[in-house]
N, C-alpha and C. Protein backbone atom coordinates (compact mmCIF):
# COMPACT_ATOMS: atom_id res chain seq x y z
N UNK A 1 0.84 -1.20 0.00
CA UNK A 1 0.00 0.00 0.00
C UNK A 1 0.88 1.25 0.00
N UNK A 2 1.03 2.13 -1.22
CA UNK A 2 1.53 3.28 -1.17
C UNK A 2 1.01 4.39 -0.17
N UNK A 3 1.94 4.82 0.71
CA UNK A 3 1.24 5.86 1.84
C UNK A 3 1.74 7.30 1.25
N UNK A 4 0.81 8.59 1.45
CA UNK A 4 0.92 9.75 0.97
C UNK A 4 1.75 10.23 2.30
N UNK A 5 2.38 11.15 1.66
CA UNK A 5 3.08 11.92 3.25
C UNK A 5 2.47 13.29 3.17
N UNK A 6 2.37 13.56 4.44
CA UNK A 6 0.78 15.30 3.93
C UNK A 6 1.73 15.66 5.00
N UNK A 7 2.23 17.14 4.86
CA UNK A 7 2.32 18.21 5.84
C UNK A 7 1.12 19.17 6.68
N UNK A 8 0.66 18.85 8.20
CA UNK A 8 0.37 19.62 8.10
C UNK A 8 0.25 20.21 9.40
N UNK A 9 0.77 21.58 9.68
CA UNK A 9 1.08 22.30 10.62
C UNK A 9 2.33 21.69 11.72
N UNK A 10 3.44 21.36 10.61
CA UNK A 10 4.34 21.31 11.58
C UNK A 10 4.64 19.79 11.42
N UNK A 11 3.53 19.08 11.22
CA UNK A 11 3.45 17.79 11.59
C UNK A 11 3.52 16.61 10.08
N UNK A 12 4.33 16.04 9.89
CA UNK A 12 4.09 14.89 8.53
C UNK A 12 3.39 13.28 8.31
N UNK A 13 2.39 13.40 8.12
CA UNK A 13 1.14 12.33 8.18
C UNK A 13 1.03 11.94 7.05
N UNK A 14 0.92 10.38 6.91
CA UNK A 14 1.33 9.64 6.39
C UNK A 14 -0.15 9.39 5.40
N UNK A 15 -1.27 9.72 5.94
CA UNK A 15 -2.60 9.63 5.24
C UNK A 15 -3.35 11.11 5.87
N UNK A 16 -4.34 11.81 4.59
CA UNK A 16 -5.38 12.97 4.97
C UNK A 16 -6.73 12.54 5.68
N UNK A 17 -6.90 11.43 5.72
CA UNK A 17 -8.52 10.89 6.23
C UNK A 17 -8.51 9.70 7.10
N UNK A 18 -9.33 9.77 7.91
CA UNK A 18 -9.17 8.19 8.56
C UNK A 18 -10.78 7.56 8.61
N UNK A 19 -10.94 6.40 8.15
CA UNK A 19 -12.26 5.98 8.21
C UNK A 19 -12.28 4.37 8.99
N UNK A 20 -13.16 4.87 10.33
CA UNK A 20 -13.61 3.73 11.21
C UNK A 20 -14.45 2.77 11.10
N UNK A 21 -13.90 1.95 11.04
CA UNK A 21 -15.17 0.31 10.46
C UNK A 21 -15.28 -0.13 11.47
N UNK A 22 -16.32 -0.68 11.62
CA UNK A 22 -16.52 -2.35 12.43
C UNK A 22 -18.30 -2.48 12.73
N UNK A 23 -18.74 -3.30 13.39
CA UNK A 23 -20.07 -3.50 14.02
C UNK A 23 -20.98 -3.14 14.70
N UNK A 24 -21.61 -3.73 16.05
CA UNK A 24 -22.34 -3.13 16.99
C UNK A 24 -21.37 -3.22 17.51
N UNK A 25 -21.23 -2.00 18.64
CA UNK A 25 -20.88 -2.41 19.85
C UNK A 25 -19.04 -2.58 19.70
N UNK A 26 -18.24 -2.35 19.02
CA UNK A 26 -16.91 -2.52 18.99
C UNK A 26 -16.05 -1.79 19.23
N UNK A 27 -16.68 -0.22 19.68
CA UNK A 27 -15.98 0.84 19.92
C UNK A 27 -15.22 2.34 19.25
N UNK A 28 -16.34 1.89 17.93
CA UNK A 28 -16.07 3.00 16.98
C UNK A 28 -15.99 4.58 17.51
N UNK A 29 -17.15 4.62 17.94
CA UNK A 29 -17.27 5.89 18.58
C UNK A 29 -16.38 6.21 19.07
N UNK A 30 -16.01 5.40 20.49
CA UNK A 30 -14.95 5.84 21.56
C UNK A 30 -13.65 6.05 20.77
N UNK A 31 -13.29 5.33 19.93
CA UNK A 31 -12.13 5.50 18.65
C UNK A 31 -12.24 7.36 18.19
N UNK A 32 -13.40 7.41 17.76
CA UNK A 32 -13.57 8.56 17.48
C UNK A 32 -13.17 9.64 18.41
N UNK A 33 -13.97 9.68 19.14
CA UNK A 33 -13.71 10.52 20.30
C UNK A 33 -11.98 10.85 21.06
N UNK A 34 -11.76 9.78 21.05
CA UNK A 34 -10.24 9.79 21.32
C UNK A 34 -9.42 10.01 20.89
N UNK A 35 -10.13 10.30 19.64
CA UNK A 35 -8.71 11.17 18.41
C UNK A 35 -8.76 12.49 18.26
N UNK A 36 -9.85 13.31 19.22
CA UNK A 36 -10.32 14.47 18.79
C UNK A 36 -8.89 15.14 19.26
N UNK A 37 -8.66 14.97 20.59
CA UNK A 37 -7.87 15.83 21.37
C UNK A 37 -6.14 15.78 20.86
N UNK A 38 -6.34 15.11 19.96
CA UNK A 38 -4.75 14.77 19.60
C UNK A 38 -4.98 15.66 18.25
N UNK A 39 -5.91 15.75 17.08
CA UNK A 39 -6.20 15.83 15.62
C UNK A 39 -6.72 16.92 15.25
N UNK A 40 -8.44 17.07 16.61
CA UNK A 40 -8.62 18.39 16.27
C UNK A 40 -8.20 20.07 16.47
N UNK A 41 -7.19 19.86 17.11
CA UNK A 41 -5.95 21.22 17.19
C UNK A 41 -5.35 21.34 16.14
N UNK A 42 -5.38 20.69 15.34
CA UNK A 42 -4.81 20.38 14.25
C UNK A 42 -5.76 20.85 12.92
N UNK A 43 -6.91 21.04 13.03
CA UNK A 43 -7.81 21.55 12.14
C UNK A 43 -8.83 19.91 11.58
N UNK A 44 -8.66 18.86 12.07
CA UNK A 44 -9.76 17.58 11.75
C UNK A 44 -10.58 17.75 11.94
N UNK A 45 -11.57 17.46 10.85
CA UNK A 45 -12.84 17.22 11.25
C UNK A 45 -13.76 15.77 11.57
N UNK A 46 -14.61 15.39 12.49
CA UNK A 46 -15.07 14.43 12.96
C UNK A 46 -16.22 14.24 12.80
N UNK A 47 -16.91 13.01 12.19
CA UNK A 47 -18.25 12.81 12.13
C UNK A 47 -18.87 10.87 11.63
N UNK A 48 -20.03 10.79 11.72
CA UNK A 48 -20.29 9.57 11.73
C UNK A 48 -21.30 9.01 10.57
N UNK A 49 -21.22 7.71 10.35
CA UNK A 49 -22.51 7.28 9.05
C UNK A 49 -23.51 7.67 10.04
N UNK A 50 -24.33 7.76 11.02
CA UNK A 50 -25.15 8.16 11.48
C UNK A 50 -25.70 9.47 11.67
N UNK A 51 -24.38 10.08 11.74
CA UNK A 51 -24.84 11.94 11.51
C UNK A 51 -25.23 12.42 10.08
N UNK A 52 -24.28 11.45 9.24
CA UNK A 52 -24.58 11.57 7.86
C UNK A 52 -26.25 11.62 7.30
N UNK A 53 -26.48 10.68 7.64
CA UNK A 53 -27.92 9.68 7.77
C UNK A 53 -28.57 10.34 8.47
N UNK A 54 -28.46 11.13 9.46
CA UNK A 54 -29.32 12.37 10.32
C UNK A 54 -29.78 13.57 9.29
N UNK A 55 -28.51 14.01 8.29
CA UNK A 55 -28.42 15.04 8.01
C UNK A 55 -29.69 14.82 7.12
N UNK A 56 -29.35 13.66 6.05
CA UNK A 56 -30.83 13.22 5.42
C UNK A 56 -31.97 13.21 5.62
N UNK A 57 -32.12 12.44 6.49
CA UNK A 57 -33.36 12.06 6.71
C UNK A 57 -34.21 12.74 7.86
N UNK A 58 -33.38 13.66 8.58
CA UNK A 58 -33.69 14.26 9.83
C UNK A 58 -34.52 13.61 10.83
N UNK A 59 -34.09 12.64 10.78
CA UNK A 59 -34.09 11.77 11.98
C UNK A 59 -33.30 11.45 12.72
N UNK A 60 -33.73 11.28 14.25
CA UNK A 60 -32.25 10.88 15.32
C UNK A 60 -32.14 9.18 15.21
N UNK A 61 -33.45 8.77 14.78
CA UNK A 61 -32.84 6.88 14.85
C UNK A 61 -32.26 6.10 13.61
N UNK A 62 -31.60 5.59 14.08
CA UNK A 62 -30.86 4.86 12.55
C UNK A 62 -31.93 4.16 12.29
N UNK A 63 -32.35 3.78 10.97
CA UNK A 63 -32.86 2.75 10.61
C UNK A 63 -32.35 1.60 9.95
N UNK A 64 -32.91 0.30 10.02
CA UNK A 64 -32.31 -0.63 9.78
C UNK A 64 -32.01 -0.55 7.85
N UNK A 65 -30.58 -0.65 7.23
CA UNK A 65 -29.98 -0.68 5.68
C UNK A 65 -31.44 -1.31 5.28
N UNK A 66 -32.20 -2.18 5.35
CA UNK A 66 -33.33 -2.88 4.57
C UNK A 66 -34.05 -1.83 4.66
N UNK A 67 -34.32 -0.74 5.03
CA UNK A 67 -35.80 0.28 5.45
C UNK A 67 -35.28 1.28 4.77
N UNK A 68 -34.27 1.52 4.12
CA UNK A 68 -33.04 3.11 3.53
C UNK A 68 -33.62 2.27 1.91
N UNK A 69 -34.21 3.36 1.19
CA UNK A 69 -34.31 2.96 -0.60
C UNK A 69 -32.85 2.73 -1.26
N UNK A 70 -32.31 2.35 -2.26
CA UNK A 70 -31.28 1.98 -2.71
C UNK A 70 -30.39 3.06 -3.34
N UNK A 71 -31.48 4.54 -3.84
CA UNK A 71 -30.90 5.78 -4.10
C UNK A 71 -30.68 6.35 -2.81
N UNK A 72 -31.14 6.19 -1.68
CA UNK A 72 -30.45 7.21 -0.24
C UNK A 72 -29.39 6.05 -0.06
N UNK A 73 -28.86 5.19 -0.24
CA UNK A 73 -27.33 4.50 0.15
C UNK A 73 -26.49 5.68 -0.90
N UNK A 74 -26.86 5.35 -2.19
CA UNK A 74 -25.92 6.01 -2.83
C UNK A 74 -25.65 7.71 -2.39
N UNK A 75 -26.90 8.04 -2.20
CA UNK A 75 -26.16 9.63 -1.82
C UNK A 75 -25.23 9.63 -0.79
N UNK A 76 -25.56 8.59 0.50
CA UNK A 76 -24.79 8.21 1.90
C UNK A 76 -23.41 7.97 1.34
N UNK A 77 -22.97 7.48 0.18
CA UNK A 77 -22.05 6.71 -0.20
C UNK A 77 -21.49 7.72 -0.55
N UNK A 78 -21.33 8.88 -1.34
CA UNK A 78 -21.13 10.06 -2.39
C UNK A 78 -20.86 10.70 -1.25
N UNK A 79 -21.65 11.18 -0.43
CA UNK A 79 -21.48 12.25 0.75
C UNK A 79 -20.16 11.84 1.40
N UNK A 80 -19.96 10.72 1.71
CA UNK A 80 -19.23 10.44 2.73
C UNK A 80 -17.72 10.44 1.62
N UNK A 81 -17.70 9.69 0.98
CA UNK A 81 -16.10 10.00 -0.10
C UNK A 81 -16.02 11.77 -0.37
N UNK A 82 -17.08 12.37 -0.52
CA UNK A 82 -17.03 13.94 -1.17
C UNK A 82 -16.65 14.61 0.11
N UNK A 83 -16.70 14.09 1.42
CA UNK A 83 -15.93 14.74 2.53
C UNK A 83 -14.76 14.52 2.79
N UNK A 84 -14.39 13.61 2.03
CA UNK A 84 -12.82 13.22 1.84
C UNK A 84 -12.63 14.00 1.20
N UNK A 85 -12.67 14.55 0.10
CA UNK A 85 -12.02 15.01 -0.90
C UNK A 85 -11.12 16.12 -0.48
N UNK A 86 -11.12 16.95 0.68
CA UNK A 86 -10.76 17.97 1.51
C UNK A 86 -9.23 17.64 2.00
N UNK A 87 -9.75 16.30 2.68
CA UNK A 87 -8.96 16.17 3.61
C UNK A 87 -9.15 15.96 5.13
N UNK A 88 -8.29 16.40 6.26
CA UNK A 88 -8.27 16.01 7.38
C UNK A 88 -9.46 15.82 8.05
N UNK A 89 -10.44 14.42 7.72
CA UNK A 89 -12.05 13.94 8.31
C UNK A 89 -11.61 13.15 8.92
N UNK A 90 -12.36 12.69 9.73
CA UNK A 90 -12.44 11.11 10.55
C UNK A 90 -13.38 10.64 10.48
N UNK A 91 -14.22 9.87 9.80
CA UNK A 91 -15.62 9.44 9.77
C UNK A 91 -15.29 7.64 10.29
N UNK A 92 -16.53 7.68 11.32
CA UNK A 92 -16.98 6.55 11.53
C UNK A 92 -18.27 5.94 11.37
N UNK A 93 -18.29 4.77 10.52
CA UNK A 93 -19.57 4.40 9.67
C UNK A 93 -18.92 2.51 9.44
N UNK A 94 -20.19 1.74 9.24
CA UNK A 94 -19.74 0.68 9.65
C UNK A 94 -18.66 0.33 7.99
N UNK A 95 -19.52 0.80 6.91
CA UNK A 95 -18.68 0.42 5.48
C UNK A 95 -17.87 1.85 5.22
N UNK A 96 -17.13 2.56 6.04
CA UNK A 96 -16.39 3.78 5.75
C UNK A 96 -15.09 3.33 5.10
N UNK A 97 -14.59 1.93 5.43
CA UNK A 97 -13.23 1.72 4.98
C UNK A 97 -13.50 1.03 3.71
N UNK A 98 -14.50 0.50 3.58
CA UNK A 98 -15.01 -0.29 2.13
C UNK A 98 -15.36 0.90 1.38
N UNK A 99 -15.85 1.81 1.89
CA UNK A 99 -16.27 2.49 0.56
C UNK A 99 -15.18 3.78 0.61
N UNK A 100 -14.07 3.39 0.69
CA UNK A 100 -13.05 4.27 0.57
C UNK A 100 -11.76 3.23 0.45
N UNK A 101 -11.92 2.04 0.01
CA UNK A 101 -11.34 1.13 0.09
C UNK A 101 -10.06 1.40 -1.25
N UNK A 102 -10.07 2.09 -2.36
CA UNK A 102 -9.47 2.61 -3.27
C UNK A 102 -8.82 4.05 -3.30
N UNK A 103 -8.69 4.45 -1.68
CA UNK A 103 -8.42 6.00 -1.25
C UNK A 103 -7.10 5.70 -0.53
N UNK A 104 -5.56 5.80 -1.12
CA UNK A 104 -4.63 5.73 -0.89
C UNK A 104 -4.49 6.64 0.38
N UNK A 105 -4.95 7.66 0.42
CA UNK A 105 -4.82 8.39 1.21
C UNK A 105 -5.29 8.46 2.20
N UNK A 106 -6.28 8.03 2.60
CA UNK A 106 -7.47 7.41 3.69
C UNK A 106 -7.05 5.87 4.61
N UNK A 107 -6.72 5.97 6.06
CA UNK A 107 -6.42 5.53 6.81
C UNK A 107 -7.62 4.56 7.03
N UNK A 108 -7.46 3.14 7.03
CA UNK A 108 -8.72 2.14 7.00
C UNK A 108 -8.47 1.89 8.26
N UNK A 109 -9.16 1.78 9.39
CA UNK A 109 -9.13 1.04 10.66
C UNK A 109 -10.30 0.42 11.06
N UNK A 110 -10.12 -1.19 11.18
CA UNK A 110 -11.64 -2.02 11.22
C UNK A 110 -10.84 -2.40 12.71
N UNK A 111 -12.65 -2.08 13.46
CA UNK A 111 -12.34 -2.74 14.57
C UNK A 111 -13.19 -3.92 14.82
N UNK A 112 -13.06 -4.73 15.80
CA UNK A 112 -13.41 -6.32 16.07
C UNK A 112 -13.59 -6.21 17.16
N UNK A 113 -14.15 -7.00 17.96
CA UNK A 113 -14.65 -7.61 19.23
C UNK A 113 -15.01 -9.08 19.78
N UNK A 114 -13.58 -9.40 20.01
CA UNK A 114 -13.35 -11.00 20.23
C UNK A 114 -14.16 -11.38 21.47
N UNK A 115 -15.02 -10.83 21.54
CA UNK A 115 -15.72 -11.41 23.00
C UNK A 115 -17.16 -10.92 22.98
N UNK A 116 -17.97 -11.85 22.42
CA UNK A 116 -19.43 -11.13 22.52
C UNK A 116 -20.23 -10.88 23.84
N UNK A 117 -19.75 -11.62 24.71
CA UNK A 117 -20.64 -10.99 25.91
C UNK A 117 -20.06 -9.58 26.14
N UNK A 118 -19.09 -9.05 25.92
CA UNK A 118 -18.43 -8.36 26.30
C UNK A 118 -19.43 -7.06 25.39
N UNK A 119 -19.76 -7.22 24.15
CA UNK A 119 -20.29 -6.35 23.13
C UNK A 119 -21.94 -6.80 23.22
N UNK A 120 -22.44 -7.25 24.19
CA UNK A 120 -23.47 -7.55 24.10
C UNK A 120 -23.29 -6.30 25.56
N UNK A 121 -22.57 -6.68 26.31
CA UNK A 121 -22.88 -5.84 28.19
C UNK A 121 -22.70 -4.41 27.26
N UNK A 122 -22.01 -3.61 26.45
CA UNK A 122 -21.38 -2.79 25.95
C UNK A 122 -23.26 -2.12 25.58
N UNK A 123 -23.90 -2.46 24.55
CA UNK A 123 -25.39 -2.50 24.44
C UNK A 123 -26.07 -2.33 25.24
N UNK A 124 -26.13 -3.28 26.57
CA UNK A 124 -27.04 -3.53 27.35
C UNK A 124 -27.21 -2.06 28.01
N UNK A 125 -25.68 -1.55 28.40
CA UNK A 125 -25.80 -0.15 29.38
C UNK A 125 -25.84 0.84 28.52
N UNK A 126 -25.08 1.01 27.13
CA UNK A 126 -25.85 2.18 26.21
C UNK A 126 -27.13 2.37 26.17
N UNK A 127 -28.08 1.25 25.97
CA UNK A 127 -29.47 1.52 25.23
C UNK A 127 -30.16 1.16 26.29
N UNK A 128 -30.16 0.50 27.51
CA UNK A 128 -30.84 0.42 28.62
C UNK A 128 -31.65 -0.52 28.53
N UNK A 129 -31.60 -1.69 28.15
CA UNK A 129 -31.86 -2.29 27.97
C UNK A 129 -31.79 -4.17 28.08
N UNK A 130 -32.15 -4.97 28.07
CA UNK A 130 -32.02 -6.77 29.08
C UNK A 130 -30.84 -7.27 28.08
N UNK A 131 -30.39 -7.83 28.69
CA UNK A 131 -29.30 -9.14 27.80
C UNK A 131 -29.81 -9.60 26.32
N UNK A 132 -31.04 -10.32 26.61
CA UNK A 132 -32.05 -10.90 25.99
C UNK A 132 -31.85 -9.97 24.01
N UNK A 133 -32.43 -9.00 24.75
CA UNK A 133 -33.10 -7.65 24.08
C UNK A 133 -31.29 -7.44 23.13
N UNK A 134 -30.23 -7.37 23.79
CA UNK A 134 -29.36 -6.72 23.42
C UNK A 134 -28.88 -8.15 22.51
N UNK A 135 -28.60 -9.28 22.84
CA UNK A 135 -28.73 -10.29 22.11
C UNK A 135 -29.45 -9.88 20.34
N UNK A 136 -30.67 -10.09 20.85
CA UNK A 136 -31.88 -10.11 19.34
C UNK A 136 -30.73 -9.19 18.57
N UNK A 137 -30.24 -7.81 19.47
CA UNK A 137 -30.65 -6.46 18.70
C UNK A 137 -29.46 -6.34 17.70
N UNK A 138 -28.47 -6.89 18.55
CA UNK A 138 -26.91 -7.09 17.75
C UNK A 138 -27.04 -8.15 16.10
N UNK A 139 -27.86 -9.10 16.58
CA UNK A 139 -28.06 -10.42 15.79
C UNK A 139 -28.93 -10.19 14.23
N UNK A 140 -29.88 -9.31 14.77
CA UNK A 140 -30.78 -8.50 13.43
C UNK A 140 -30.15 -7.45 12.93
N UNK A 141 -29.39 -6.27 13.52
CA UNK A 141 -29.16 -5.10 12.77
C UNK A 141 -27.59 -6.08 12.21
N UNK A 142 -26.69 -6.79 12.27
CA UNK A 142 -25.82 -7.05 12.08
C UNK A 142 -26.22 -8.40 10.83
N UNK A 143 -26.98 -9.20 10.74
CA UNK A 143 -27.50 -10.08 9.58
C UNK A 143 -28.24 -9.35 8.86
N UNK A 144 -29.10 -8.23 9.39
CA UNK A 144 -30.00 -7.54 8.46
C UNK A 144 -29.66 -6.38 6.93
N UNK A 145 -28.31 -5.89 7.93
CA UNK A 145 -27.55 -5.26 7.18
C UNK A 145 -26.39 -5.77 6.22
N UNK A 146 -26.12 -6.46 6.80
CA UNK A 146 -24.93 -7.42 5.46
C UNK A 146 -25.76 -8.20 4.87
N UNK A 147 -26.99 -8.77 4.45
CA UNK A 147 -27.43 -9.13 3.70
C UNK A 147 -28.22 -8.11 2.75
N UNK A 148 -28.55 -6.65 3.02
CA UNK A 148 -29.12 -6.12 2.49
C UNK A 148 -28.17 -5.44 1.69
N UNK A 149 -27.06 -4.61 2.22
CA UNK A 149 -25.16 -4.41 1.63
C UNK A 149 -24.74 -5.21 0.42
N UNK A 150 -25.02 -6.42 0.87
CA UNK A 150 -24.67 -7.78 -0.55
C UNK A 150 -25.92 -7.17 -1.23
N UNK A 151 -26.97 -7.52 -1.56
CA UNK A 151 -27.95 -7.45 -2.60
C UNK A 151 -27.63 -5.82 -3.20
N UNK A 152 -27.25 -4.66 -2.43
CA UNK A 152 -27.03 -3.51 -3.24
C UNK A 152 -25.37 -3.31 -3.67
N UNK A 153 -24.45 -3.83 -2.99
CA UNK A 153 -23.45 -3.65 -3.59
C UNK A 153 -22.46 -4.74 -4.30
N UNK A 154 -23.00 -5.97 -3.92
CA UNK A 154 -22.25 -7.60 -4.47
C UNK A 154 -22.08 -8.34 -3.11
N UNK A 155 -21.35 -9.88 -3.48
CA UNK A 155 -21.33 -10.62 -2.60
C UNK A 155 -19.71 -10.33 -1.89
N UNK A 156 -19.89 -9.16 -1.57
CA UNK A 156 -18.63 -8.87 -1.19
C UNK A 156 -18.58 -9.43 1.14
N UNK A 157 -17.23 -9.86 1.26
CA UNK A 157 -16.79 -9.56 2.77
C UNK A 157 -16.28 -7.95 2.99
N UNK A 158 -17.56 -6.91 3.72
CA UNK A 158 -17.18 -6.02 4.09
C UNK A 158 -16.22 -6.05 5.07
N UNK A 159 -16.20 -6.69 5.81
CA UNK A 159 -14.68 -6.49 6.67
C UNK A 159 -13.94 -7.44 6.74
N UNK A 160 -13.57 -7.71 5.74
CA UNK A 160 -12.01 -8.27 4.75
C UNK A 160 -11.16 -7.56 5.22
N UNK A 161 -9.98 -8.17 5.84
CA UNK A 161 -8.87 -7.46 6.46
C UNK A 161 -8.38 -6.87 5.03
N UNK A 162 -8.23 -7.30 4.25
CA UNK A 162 -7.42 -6.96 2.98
C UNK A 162 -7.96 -5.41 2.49
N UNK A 163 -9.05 -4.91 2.84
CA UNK A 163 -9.62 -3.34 2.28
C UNK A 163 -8.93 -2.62 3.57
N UNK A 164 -8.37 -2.75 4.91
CA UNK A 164 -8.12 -2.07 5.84
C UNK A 164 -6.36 -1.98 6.28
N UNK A 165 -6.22 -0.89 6.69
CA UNK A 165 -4.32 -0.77 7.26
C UNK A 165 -4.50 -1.25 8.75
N UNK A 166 -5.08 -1.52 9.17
CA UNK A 166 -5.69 -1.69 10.58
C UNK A 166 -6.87 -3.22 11.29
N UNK A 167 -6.54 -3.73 11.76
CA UNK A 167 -7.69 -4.40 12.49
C UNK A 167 -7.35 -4.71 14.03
N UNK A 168 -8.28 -4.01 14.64
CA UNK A 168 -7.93 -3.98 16.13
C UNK A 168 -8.96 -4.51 16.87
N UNK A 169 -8.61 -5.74 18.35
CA UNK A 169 -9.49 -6.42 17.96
C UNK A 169 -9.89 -5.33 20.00
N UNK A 170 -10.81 -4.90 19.92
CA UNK A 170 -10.69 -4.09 20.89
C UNK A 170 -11.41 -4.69 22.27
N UNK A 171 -11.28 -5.94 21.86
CA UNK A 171 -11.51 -6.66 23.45
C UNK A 171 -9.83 -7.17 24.03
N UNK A 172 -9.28 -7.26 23.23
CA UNK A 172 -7.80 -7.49 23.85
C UNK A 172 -6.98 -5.68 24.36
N UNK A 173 -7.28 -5.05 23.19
CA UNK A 173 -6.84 -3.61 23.51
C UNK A 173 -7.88 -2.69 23.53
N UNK A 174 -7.00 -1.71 24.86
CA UNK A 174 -8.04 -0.74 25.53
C UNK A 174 -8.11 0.32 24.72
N UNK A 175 -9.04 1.36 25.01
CA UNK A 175 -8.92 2.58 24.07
C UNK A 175 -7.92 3.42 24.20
N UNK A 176 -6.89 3.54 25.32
CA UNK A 176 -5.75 4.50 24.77
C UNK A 176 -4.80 3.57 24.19
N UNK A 177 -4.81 2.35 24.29
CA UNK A 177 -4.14 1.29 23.34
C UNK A 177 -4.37 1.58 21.83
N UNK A 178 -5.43 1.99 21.28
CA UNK A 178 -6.35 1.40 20.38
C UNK A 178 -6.06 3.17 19.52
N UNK A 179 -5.93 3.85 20.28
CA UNK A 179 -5.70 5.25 19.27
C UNK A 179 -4.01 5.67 19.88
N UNK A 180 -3.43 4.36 20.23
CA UNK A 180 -2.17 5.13 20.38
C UNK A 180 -1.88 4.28 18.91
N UNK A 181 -2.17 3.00 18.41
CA UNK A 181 -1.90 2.59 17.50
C UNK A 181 -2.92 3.14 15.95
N UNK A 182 -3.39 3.79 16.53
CA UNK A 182 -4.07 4.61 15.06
C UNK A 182 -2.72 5.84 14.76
N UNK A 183 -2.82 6.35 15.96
CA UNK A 183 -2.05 7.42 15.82
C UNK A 183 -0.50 7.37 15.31
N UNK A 184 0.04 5.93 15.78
CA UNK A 184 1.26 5.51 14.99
C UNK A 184 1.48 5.41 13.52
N UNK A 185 0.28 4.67 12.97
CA UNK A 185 0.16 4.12 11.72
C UNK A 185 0.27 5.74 11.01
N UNK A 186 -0.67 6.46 11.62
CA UNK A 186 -0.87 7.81 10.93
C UNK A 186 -0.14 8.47 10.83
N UNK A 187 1.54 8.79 11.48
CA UNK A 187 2.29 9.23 11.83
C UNK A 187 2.63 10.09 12.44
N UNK A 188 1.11 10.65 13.42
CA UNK A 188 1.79 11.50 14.62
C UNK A 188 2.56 11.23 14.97
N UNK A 189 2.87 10.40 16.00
CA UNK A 189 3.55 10.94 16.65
C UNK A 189 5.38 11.04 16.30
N UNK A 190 5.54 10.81 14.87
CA UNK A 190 6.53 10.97 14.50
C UNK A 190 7.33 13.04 14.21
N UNK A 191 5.97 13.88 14.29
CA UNK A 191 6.05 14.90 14.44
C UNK A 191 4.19 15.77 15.24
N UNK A 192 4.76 15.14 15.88
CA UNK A 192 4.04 15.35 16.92
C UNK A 192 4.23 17.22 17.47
N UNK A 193 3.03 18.00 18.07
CA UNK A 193 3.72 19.04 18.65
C UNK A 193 2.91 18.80 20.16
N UNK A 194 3.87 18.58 20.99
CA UNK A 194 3.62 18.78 22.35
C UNK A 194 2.45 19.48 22.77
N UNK A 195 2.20 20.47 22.23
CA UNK A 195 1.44 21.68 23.49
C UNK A 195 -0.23 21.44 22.54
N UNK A 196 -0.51 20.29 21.81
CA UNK A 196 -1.89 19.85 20.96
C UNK A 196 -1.89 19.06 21.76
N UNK A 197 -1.32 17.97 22.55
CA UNK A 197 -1.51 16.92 23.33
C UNK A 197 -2.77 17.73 24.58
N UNK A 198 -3.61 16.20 24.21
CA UNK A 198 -4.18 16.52 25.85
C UNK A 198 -4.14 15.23 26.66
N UNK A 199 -4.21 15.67 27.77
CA UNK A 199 -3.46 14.46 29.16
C UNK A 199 -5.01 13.17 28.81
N UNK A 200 -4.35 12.10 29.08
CA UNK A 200 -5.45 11.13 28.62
C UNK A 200 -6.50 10.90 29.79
N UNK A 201 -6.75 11.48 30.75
CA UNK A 201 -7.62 11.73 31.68
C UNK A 201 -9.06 12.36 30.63
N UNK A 202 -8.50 12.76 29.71
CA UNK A 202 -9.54 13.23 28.64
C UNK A 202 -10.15 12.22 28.11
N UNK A 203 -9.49 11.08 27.52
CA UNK A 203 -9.83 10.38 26.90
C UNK A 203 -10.96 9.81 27.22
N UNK A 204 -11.93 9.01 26.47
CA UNK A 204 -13.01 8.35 27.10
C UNK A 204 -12.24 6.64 27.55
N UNK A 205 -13.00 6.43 28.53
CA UNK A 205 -12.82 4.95 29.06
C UNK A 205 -13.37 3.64 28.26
C-alpha cells in the first residue's frame, strides 16, 4: 500500500482521512472521540454514518440498511467519499473503509470484538436495555444489514482485512491502546507538537 506523506502544521502524516469500520458495539465511537484531542488542534474534522444519515433524513434513529431505498445509500455513499475530498475527516460508519477502500490516502481502521458478551454488556448499558433484548438487537441489525449491503453492492466480505491498514481487535486492547496505534500508523507521533496533546484523563474509558 503506497502511503501519501501530507504536511500539516508542523506535523508529517502519512494519510489525509481516517475511516472507522466495524459493528455493533466494537468501539467506533470511543475511537472517534479519542482522536479528537490529539487531531482536532490540528484543524480535523469528525463525524459519523449516522450523523450523515441524520443530516438526510432528519431523523435521530438509525434505521435498519433494509428500510433506507437503494438511491439514499448512494447519496450516503457520495457524501461520505465527497468529505474526503478535503482532507483532514475522521468518519466513523460501519462500510467507511469499504467504501473508501481505493483512497490511498485514507487511513482504513476495522475494529473487532473477540468477545461477545463483552459487546453484548457494551449494548445492554448504552441503550438500557435486558441481555435478551441486546442479544436479538446485535443479531438482526448485524445479519439484516450485510445481507441487504450484498444485494445492493455484491457478494462482497465487508470487513475483509485486505480493504483495511488496521484491524484492532478491541476486546484485547483498551482505548488508549487502540488510538495510540491509530495514531502511529498515521504518523503523529513521528512529528508530533507537544502543546496539541491533551493528558489522557480526557480520553473516554
Amino acid at each position: 500500500m503506497k502511503l501519501i506523506n501530507i504536511f500539516f502544521k508542523n506535523m508529517y502524516l502519512k494519510f489525509r482521512n481516517i475511516a472507522i469500520s466495524g459493528g455493533v458495539a466494537v468501539g467506533k465511537n470511543t475511537l472517534l472521540d479519542n482522536l479528537k484531542p490529539y487531531l482536532k488542534p490540528h484543524g480535523w474534522r469528525f463525524t459519523s454514518g449516522g450523523r450523515i444519515l441524520r443530516d438526510f433524513t432528519k431523523e435521530y434513529i438509525q434505521p435498519l440498511a433494509k428500510l433506507v431505498p437503494d438511491d439514499f445509500h448512494n447519496k450516503l455513499d457520495k457524501r461520505t467519499t465527497d468529505l474526503m475530498e478535503d482532507g483532514k475527516y475522521v468518519i466513523e460508519a460501519w462500510l467507511a473503509g469499504f467504501m473508501t477502500r481505493e483512497r490511498n490516502d485514507t487511513l482504513r481502521v476495522l475494529l473487532m470484538c473477540g468477545n461477545d458478551a463483552l459487546r453484548i454488556d457494551r449494548v445492554v448499558n448504552r441503550d438500557r436495555i435486558s441481555i435478551n433484548e441486546a442479544k436479538e438487537f446485535i443479531k438482526d441489525r448485524e445479519e439484516g444489514n450485510f445481507v441487504e449491503w450484498k444485494r445492493i453492492y455484491g457478494n462482497y466480505n465487508f470487513f475483509d482485512p485486505k480493504y483495511y491498514h488496521l484491524v484492532i481487535d478491541t476486546y484485547s486492547s483498551g482505548p488508549h491502546e487502540t488510538v495510540g496505534i491509530v495514531l502511529d500508523l498515521l504518523g503523529y507521533k513521528n512529528g508530533k507538537d507537544e502543546k496539541s496533546l491533551t493528558k489522557e484523563k480526557h480520553l473516554v474509558k
